[in-house]
Protein backbone atom coordinates (compact mmCIF):
# COMPACT_ATOMS: atom_id res chain seq x y z
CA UNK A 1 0.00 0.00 0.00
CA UNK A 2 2.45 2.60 0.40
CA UNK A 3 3.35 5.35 -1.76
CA UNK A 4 -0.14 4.51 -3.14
CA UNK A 5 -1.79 7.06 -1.34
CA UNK A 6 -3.94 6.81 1.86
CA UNK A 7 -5.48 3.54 2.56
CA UNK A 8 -8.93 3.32 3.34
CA UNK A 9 -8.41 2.05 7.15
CA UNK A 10 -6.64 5.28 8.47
CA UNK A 11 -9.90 7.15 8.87
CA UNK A 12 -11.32 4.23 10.47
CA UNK A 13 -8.50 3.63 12.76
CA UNK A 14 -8.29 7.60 13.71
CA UNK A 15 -11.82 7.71 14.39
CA UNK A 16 -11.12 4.51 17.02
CA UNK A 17 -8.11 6.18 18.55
CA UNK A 18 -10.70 9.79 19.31
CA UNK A 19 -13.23 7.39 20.86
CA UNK A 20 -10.32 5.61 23.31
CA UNK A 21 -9.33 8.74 24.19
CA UNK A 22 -13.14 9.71 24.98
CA UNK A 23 -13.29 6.40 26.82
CA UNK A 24 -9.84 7.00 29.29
CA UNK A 25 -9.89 10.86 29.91
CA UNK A 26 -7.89 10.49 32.97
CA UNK A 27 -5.12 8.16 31.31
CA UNK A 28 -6.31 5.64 33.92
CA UNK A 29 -5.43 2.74 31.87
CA UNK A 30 -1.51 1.17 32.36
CA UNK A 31 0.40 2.89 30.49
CA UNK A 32 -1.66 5.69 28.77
CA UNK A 33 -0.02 8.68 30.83
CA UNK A 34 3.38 8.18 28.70
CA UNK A 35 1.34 8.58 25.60
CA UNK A 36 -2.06 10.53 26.30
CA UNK A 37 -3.88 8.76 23.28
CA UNK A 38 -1.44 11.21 21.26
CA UNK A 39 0.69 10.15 18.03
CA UNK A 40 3.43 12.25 16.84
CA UNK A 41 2.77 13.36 13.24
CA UNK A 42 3.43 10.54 9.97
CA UNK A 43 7.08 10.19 8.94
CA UNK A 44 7.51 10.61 5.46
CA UNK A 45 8.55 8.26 2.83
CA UNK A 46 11.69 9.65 2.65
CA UNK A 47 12.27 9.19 6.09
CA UNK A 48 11.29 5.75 6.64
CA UNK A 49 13.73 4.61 3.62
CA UNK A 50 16.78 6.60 5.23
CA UNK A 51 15.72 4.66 8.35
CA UNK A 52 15.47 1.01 6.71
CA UNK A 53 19.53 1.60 4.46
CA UNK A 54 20.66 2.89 7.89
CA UNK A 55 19.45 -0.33 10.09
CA UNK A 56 19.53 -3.08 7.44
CA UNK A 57 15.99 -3.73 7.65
CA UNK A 58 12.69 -3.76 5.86
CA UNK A 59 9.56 -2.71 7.64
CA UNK A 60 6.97 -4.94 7.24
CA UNK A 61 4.27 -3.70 5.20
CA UNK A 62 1.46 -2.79 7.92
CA UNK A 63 3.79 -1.21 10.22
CA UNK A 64 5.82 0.63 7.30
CA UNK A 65 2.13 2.38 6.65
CA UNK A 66 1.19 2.76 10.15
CA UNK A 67 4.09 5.52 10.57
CA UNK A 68 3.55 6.82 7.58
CA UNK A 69 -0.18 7.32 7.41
CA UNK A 70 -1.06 7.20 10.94
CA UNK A 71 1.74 8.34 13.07
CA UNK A 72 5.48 8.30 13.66
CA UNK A 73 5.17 6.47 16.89
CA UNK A 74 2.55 7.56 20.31
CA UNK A 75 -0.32 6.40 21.43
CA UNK A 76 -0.54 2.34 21.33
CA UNK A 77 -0.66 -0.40 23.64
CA UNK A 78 1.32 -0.90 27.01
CA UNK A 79 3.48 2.35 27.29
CA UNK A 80 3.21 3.41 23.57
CA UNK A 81 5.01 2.55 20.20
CA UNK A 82 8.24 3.72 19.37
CA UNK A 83 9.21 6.36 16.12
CA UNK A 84 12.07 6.41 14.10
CA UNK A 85 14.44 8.09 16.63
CA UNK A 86 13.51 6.11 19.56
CA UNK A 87 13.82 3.00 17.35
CA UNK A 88 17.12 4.22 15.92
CA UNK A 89 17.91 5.00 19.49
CA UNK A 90 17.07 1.54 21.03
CA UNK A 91 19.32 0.09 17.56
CA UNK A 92 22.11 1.77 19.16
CA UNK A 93 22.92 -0.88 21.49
CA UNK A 94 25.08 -4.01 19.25
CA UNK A 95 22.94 -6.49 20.58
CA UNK A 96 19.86 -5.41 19.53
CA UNK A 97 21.44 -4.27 16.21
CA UNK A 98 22.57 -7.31 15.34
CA UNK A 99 19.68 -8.99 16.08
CA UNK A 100 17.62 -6.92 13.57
CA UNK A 101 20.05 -6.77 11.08
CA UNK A 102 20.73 -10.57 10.94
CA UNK A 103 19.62 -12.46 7.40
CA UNK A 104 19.33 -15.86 9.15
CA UNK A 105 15.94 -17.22 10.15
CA UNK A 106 15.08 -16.23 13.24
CA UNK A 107 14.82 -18.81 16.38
CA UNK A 108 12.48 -17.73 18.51
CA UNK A 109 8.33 -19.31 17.36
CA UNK A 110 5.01 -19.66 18.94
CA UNK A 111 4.00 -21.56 22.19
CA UNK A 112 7.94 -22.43 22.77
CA UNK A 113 8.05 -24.92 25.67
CA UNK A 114 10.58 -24.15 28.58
CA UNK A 115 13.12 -26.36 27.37
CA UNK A 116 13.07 -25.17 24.24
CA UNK A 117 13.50 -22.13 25.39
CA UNK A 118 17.04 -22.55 27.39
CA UNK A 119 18.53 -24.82 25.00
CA UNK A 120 18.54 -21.36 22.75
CA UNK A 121 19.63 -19.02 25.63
CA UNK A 122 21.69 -21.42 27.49
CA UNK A 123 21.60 -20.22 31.04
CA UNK A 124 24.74 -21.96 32.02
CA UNK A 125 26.90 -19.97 29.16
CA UNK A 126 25.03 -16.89 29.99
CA UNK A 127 26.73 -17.46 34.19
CA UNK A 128 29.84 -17.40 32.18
CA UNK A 129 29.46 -14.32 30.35
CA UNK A 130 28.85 -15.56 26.90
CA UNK A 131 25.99 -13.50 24.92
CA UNK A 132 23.12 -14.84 23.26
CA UNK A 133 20.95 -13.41 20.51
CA UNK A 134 17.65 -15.10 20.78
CA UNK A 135 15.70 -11.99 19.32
CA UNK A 136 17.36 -12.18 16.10
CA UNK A 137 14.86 -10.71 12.83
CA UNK A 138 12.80 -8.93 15.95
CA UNK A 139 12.70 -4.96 15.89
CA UNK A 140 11.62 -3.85 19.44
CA UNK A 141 8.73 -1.17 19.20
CA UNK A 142 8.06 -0.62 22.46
CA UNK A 143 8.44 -1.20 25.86
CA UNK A 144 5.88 -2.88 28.87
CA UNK A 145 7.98 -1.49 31.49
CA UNK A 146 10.85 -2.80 33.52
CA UNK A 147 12.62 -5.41 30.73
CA UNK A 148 9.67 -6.39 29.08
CA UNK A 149 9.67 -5.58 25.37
CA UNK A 150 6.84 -5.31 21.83
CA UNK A 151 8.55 -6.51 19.13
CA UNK A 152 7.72 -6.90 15.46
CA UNK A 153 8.97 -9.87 13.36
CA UNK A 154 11.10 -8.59 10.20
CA UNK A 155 12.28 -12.22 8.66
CA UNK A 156 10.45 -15.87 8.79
CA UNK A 157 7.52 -16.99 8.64
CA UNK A 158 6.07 -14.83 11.51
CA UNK A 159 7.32 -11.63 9.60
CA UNK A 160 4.74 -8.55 10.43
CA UNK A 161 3.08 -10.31 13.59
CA UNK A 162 3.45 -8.79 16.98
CA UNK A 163 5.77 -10.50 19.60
CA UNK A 164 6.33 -9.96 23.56
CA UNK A 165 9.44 -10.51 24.77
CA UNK A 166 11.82 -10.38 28.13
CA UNK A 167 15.27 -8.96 27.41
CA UNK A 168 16.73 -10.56 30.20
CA UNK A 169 15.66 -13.72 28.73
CA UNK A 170 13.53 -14.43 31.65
CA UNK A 171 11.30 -16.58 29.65
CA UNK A 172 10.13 -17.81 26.06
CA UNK A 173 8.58 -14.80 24.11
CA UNK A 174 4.83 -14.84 23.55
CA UNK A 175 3.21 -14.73 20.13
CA UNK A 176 0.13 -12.16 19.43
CA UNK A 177 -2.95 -14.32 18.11
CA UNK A 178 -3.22 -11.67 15.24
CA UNK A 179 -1.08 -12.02 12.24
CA UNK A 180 -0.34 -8.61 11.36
CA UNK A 181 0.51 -5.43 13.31
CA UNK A 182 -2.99 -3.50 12.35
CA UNK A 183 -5.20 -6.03 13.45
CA UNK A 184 -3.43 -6.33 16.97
CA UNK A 185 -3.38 -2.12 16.86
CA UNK A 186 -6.79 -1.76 16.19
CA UNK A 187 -8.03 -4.76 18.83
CA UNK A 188 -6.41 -2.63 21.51
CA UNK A 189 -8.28 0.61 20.43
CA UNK A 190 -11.40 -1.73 20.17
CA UNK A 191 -10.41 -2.90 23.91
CA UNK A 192 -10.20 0.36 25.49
CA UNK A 193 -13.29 1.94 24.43
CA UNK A 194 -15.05 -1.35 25.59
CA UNK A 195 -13.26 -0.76 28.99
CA UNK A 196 -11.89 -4.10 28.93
CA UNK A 197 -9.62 -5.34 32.32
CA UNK A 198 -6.14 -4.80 30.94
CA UNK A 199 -4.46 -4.65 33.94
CA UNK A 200 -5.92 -8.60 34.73
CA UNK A 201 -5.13 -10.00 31.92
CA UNK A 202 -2.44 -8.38 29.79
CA UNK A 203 -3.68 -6.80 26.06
CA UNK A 204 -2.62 -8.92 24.05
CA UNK A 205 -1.90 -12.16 25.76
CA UNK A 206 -6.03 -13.49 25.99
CA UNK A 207 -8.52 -14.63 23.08
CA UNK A 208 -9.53 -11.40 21.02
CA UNK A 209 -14.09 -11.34 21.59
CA UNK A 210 -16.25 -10.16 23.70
CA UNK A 211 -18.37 -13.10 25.97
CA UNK A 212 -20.72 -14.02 22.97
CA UNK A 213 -18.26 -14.49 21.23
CA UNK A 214 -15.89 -16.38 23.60
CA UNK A 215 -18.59 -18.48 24.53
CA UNK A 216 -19.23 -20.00 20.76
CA UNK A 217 -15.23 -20.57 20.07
CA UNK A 218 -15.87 -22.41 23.26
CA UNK A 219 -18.51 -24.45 21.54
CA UNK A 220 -16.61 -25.14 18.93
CA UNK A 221 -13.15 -26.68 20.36
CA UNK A 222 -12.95 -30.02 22.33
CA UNK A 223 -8.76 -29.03 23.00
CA UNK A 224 -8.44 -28.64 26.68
CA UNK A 225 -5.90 -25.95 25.69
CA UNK A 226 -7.73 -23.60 23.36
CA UNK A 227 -10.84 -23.98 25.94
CA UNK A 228 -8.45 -23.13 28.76
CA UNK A 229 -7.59 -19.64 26.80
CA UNK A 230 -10.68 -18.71 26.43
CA UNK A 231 -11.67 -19.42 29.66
CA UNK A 232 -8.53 -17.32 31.20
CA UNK A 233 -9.68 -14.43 28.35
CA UNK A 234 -13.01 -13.59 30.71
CA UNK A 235 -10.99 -12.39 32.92
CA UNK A 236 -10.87 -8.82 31.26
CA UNK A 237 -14.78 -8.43 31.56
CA UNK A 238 -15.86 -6.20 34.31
CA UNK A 239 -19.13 -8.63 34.54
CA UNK A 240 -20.49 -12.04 32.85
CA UNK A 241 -23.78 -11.84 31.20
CA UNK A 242 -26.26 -14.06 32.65
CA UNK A 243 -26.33 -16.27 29.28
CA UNK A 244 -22.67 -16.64 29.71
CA UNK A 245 -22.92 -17.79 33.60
CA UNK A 246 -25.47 -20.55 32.82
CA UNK A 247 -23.79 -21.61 29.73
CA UNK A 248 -20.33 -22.19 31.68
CA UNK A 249 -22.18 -23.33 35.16
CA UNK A 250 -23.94 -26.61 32.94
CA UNK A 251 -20.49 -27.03 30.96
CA UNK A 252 -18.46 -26.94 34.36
CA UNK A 253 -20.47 -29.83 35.48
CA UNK A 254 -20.47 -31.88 32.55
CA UNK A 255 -16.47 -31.28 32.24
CA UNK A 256 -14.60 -34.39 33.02
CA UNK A 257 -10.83 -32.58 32.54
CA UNK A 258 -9.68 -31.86 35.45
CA UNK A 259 -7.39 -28.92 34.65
CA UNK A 260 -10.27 -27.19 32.31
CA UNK A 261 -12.70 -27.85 34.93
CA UNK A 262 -10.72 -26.12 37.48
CA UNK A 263 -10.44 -22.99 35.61
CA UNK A 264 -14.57 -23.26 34.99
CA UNK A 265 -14.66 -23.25 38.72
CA UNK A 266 -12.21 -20.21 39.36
CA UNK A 267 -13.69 -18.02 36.84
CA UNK A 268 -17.38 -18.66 37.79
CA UNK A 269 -16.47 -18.28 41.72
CA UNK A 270 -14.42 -14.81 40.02
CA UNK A 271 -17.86 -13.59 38.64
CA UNK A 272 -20.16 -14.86 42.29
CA UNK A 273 -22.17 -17.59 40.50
CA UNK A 274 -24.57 -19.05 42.90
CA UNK A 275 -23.19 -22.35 43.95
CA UNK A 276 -19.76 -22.81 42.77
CA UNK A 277 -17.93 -22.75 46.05
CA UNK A 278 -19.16 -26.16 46.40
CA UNK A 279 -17.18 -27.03 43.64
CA UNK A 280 -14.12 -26.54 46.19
CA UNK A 281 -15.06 -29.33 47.83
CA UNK A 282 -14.49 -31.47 44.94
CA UNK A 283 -11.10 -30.73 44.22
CA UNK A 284 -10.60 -31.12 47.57
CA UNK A 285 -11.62 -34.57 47.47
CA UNK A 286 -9.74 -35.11 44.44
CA UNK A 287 -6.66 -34.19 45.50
CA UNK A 288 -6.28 -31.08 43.89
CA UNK A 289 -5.46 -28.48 46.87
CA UNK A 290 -3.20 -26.54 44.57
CA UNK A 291 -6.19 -25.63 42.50
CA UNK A 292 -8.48 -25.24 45.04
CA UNK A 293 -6.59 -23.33 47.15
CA UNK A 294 -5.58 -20.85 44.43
CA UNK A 295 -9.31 -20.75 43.40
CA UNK A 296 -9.82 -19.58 47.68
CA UNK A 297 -7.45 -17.10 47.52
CA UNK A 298 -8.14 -15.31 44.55
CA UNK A 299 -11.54 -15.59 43.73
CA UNK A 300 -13.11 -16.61 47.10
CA UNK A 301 -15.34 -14.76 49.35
CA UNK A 302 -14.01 -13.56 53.46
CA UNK A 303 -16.55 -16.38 54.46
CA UNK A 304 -15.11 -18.81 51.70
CA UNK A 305 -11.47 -17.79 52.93
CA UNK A 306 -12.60 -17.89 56.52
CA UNK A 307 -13.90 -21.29 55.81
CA UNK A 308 -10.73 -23.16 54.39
CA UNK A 309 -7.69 -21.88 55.52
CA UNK A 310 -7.20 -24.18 58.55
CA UNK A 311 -7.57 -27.04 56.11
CA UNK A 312 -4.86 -25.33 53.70
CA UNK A 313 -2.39 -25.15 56.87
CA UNK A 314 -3.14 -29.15 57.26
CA UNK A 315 -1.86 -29.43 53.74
CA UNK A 316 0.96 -26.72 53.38
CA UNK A 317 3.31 -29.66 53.72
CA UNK A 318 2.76 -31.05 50.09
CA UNK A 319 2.08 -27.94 48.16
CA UNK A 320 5.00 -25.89 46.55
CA UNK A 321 4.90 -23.87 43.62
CA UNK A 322 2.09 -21.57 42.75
CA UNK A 323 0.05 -23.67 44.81
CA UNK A 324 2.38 -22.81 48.01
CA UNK A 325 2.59 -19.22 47.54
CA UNK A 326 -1.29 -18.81 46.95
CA UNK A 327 -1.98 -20.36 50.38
CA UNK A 328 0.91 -17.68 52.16
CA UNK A 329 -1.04 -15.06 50.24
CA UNK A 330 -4.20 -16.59 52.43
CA UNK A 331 -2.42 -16.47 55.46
CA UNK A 332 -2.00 -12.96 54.71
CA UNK A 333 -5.32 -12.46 54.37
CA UNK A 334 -6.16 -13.50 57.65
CA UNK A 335 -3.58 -12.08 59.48
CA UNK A 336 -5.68 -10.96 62.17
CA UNK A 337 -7.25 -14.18 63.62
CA UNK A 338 -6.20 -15.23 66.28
CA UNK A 339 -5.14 -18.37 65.58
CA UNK A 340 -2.96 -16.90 62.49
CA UNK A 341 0.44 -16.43 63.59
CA UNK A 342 3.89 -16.67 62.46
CA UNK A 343 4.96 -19.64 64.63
CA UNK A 344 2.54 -21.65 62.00
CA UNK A 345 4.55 -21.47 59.84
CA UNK A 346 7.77 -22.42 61.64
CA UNK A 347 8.11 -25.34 59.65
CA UNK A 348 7.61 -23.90 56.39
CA UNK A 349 10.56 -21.73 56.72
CA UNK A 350 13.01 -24.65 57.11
CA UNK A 351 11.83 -26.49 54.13
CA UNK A 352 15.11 -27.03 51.86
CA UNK A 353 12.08 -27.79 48.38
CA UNK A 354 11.09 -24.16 48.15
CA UNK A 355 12.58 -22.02 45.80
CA UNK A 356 13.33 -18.61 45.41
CA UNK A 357 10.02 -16.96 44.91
CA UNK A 358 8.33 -19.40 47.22
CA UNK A 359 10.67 -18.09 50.22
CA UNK A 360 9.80 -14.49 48.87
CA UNK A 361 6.21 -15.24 49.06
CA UNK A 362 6.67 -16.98 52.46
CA UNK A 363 8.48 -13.83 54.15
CA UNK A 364 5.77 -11.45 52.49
CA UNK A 365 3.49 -13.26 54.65
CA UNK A 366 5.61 -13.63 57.67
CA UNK A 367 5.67 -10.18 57.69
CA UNK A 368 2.36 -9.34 58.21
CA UNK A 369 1.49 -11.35 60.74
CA UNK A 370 2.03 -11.53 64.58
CA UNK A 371 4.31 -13.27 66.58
CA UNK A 372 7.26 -12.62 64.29
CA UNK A 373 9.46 -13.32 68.16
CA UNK A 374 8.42 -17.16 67.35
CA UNK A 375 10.35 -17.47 64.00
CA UNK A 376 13.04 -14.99 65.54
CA UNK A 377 15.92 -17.94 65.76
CA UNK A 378 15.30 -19.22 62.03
CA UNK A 379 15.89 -15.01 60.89
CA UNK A 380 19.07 -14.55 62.98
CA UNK A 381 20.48 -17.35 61.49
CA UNK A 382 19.52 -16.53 57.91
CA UNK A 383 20.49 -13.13 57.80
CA UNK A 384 23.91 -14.21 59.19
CA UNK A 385 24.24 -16.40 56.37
CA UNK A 386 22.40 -15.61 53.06
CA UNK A 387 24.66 -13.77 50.69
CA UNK A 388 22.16 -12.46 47.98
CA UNK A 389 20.92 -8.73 49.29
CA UNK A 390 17.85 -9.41 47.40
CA UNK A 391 16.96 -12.33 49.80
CA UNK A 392 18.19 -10.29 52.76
CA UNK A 393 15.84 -7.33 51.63
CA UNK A 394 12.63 -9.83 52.25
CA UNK A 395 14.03 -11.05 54.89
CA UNK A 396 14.97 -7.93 57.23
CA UNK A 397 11.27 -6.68 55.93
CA UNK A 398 10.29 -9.55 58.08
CA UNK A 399 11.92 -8.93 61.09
CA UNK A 400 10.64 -5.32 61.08
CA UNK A 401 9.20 -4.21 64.35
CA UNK A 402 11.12 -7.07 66.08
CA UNK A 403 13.02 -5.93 69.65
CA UNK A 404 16.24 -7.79 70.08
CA UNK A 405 19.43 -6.50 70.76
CA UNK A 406 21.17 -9.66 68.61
CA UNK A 407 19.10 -8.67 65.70
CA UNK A 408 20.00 -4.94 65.67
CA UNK A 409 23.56 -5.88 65.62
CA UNK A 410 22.86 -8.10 62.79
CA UNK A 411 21.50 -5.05 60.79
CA UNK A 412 24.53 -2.71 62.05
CA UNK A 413 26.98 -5.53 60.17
CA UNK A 414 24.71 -5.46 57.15
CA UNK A 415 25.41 -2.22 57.15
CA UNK A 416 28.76 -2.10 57.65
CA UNK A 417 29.22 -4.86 54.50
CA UNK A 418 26.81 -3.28 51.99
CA UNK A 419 27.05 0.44 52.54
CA UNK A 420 30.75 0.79 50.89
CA UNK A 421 29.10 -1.46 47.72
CA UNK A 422 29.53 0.00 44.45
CA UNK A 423 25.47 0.00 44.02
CA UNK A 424 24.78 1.28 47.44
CA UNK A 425 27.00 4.36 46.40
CA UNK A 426 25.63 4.73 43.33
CA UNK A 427 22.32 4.66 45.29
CA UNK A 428 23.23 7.47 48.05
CA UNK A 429 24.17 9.57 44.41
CA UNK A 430 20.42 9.32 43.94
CA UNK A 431 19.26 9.89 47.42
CA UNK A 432 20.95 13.65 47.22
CA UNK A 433 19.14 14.47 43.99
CA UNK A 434 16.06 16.83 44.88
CA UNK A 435 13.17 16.27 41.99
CA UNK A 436 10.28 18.58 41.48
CA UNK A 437 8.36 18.49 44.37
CA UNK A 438 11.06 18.42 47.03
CA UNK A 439 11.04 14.10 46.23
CA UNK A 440 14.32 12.43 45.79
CA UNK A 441 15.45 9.36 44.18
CA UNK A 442 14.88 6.42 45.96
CA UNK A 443 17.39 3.40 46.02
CA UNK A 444 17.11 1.30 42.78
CA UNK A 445 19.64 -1.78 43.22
CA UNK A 446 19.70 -4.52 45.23
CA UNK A 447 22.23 -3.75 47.98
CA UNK A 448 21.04 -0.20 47.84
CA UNK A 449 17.32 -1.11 48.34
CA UNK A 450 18.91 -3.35 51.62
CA UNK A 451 21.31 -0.57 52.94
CA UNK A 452 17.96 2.11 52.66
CA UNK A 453 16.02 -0.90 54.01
CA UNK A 454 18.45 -1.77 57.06
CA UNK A 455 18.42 2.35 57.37
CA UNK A 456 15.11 2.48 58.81
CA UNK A 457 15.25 -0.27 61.02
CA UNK A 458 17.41 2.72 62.65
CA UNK A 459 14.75 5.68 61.92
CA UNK A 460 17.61 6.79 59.33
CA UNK A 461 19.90 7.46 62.93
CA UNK A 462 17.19 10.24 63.62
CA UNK A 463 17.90 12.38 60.24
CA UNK A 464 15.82 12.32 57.08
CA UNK A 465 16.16 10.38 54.38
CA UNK A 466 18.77 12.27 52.62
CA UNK A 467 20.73 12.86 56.12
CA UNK A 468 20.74 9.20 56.86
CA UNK A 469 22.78 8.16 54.02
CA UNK A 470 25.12 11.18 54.74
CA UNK A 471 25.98 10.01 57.46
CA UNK A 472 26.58 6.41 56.60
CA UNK A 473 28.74 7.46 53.48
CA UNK A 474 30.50 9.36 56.17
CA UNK A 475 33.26 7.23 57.62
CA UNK A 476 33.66 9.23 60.73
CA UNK A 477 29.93 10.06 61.61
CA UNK A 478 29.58 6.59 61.36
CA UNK A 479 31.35 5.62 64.04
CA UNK A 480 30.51 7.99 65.80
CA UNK A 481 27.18 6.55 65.88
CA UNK A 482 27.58 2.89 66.37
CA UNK A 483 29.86 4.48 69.53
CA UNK A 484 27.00 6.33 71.11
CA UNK A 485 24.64 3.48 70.02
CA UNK A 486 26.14 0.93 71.59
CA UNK A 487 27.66 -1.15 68.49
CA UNK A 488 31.26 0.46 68.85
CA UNK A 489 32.58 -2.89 68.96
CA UNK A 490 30.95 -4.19 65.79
């Protein structure tokens, strides 16, 4: 289409961006406060071609037209799409250039499993400092905050469709359902103005429809994957029609998959249809706590909650995972029964089958309950021990509001390790900054986060903010304080 003049869908797809904007005055949505339902004005041909001999590349078709007809980057899902500078900008760095400019096929496809996934980024070369260009053929167009990346495919057989990605190869990209870059634009115009749950679900990563719809692609698969999709994709409706509740009700009771039937349950206890708690009881009885217990703390009422977690401490033994973390976030829930307490979960903490995040989870929890003195002997040792300040960030959260004289020495020889750290300097930088509005930069790394953390365990050694880390950067006032405070000889 281009240099053809205007095709006919720009007047259509201007007319959808006016009524988003109608729909989201307040930039309410995630992300629409970068871009204000604003596009910068079309590059020209000219442009675009200057852009493709610099780079190597050759926009695909839809996309090519969308910046010149429509507009040279703006308004568009997530935090916006990129224009020609910020693209040439983000082209800068040799990994991504390489990537784009690469003839080879690329490697990454649709629905990759896990294993596929790290035979191609190879985690243990990447601990040895070896690079890896998964994204090769894929021109990032915008971000989803933090490292999460849009891309567009330029080579293969995916070339033009949409594709999210992680760049610190956190996990195997995720192909858009829609084949070419308009058709995935204009579903997220059609999204907002229908006021769709974004924020639950992701644009882009659920079964384009609305419930009618939803419902009959239901009707028409017997894969227990497709109909667990478009089960997962009613989660951006604000409400389910009562056609819709009766529909899936009948079908939840007829389903003899256990997995599909599960997610029939969650989403119909997520949208208070009359009698599916019961259906709790079930997976109970089958043996499926993890379900059921994710299905109670997300989608379950105080009295369903209040109901079932004593039975979900009898089983915290055997559940790990997702299924382990959903029953802390319980826990948390009902922090202030009685009978919650930290010493419940005693056990839990010495478990050597939990990983990472299930720990994280598990101190989250911790820390909101009471009776953090009976778990006091498991902390001590831990935060004499654990090396990674991420781990020690959680875990001095959790002692928060403890009194013990042991403990505050612990945090004085945190301190005393992590406060000269390269990050924790580059950290107190920040803290000195003053931003509009008298605000300053809070810590942003890991052992800066702990040293800020470890701070207020102290009440910043009675100074502000800003005055707190002044004095810890300062080698004499430092001492100085652990004299009069008692820690002289730490």
């Amino acid at each position: 289409m281009a240099g053809t003049g205007q095709p006919t869908w720009v007047k259509r797809i201007l007319k959808l961006l006016e009524q988003a904007r109608a729909k989201d005055p307040d930039f309410a949505r995630f992300g629409a406060y970068s871009h204000q339902y604003k596009l910068a004005a079309p590059a020209g041909e000219e442009a675009i071609r200057k852009f493709e001999g610099q780079q190597g590349v050759q926009l695909p078709e839809e996309y090519r037209d969308f910046l010149m007809f429509i507009g040279n980057g703006g308004a568009g899902p997530y935090y916006g799409l990129y224009g020609l500078k910020a693209l040439e900008d983000d082209l800068s760095d040799s990994r991504s250039l390489r990537r784009c400019r690469s003839l080879e096929e690329p490697v990454i496809y649709p629905k990759m499993s896990g294993e596929e996934w790290d035979r191609i980024v190879d985690p243990e070369g990447r601990r040895k400092g070896e690079e890896v260009y998964p994204y090769m053929g894929v021109l990032p167009i915008g971000t989803q905050g933090c490292t999460l990346m849009t891309g567009l495919m330029l080579t293969g057989p995916y070339r033009g469709q949409v594709v999210y990605y992680d760049n610190d190869f956190c996990g195997p990209p995720f192909f858009v359902r829609e084949k070419g870059f308009l058709s995935w634009y204009e579903r997220w115009l059609r999204e907002v103005i229908a006021g769709y749950n974004e924020e639950e679900c992701g644009f882009g990563l659920n079964v384009d429809g609305n419930p009618r719809q939803l419902m009959e692609l239901y009707e028409q698969t017997e894969d227990p994957e497709e109909r667990k999709e478009i089960i997962d994709s009613y989660y951006k409706f604000e409400t389910l029609p009562g056609k819709q509740k009766t529909y899936f009700k009948q079908a939840c009771a007829q389903e003899t998959d256990m997995e599909v039937r599960m997610k029939l349950i969650k989403m119909l206890v997520r949208f208070h249809v009359p009698g599916m708690t019961k259906e709790i009881e079930k997976l109970w009885e089958y043996g499926a706590y993890a379900e059921a217990v994710s299905i109670i703390t997300y989608e379950g009422t105080w009295e369903v909650k209040e109901a079932w977690y004593e039975k979900i401490f009898e089983i915290l033994p055997q559940l790990q995972g997702n299924g382990f973390r959903d029953a802390c976030h319980t826990f948390g829930a009902m922090k202030d029964y009685p009978n919650v307490h930290a010493g419940r979960l005693k056990e839990a903490l010495v478990r050597e089958d939990l990983d990472r995040n299930d720990r994280i989870v598990l101190f989250h929890s911790i820390r909101d309950l009471k009776g953090k003195e009976e778990v006091l002997d498991y902390f001590l040792d831990y935060l004499s021990t654990e090396e990674n300040p991420t781990m020690l960030i959680y875990a001095v959260w959790c002692t928060e509001g403890v009194k013990n004289q042991q403990l505050q020495e612990l945090y004085v020889k945190l301190l005393d390790k992590y406060r000269t750290h390269e990050n924790a300097r580059f950290d107190y930088k920040g803290s000195q900054m003053v931003l509009k509005g008298g605000a300053c930069l809070g810590a942003s790394r890991p052992e800066g986060q702990l040293t800020s953390n470890l701070m207020r365990q102290f009440d910043y050694f009675g100074l502000d903010y800003q005055g707190g880390w002044k004095l810890l950067m300062d080698e004499g006032r430092w001492r100085e304080w652990k004299h009069q405070s008692g820690f002289a000889q730490i």
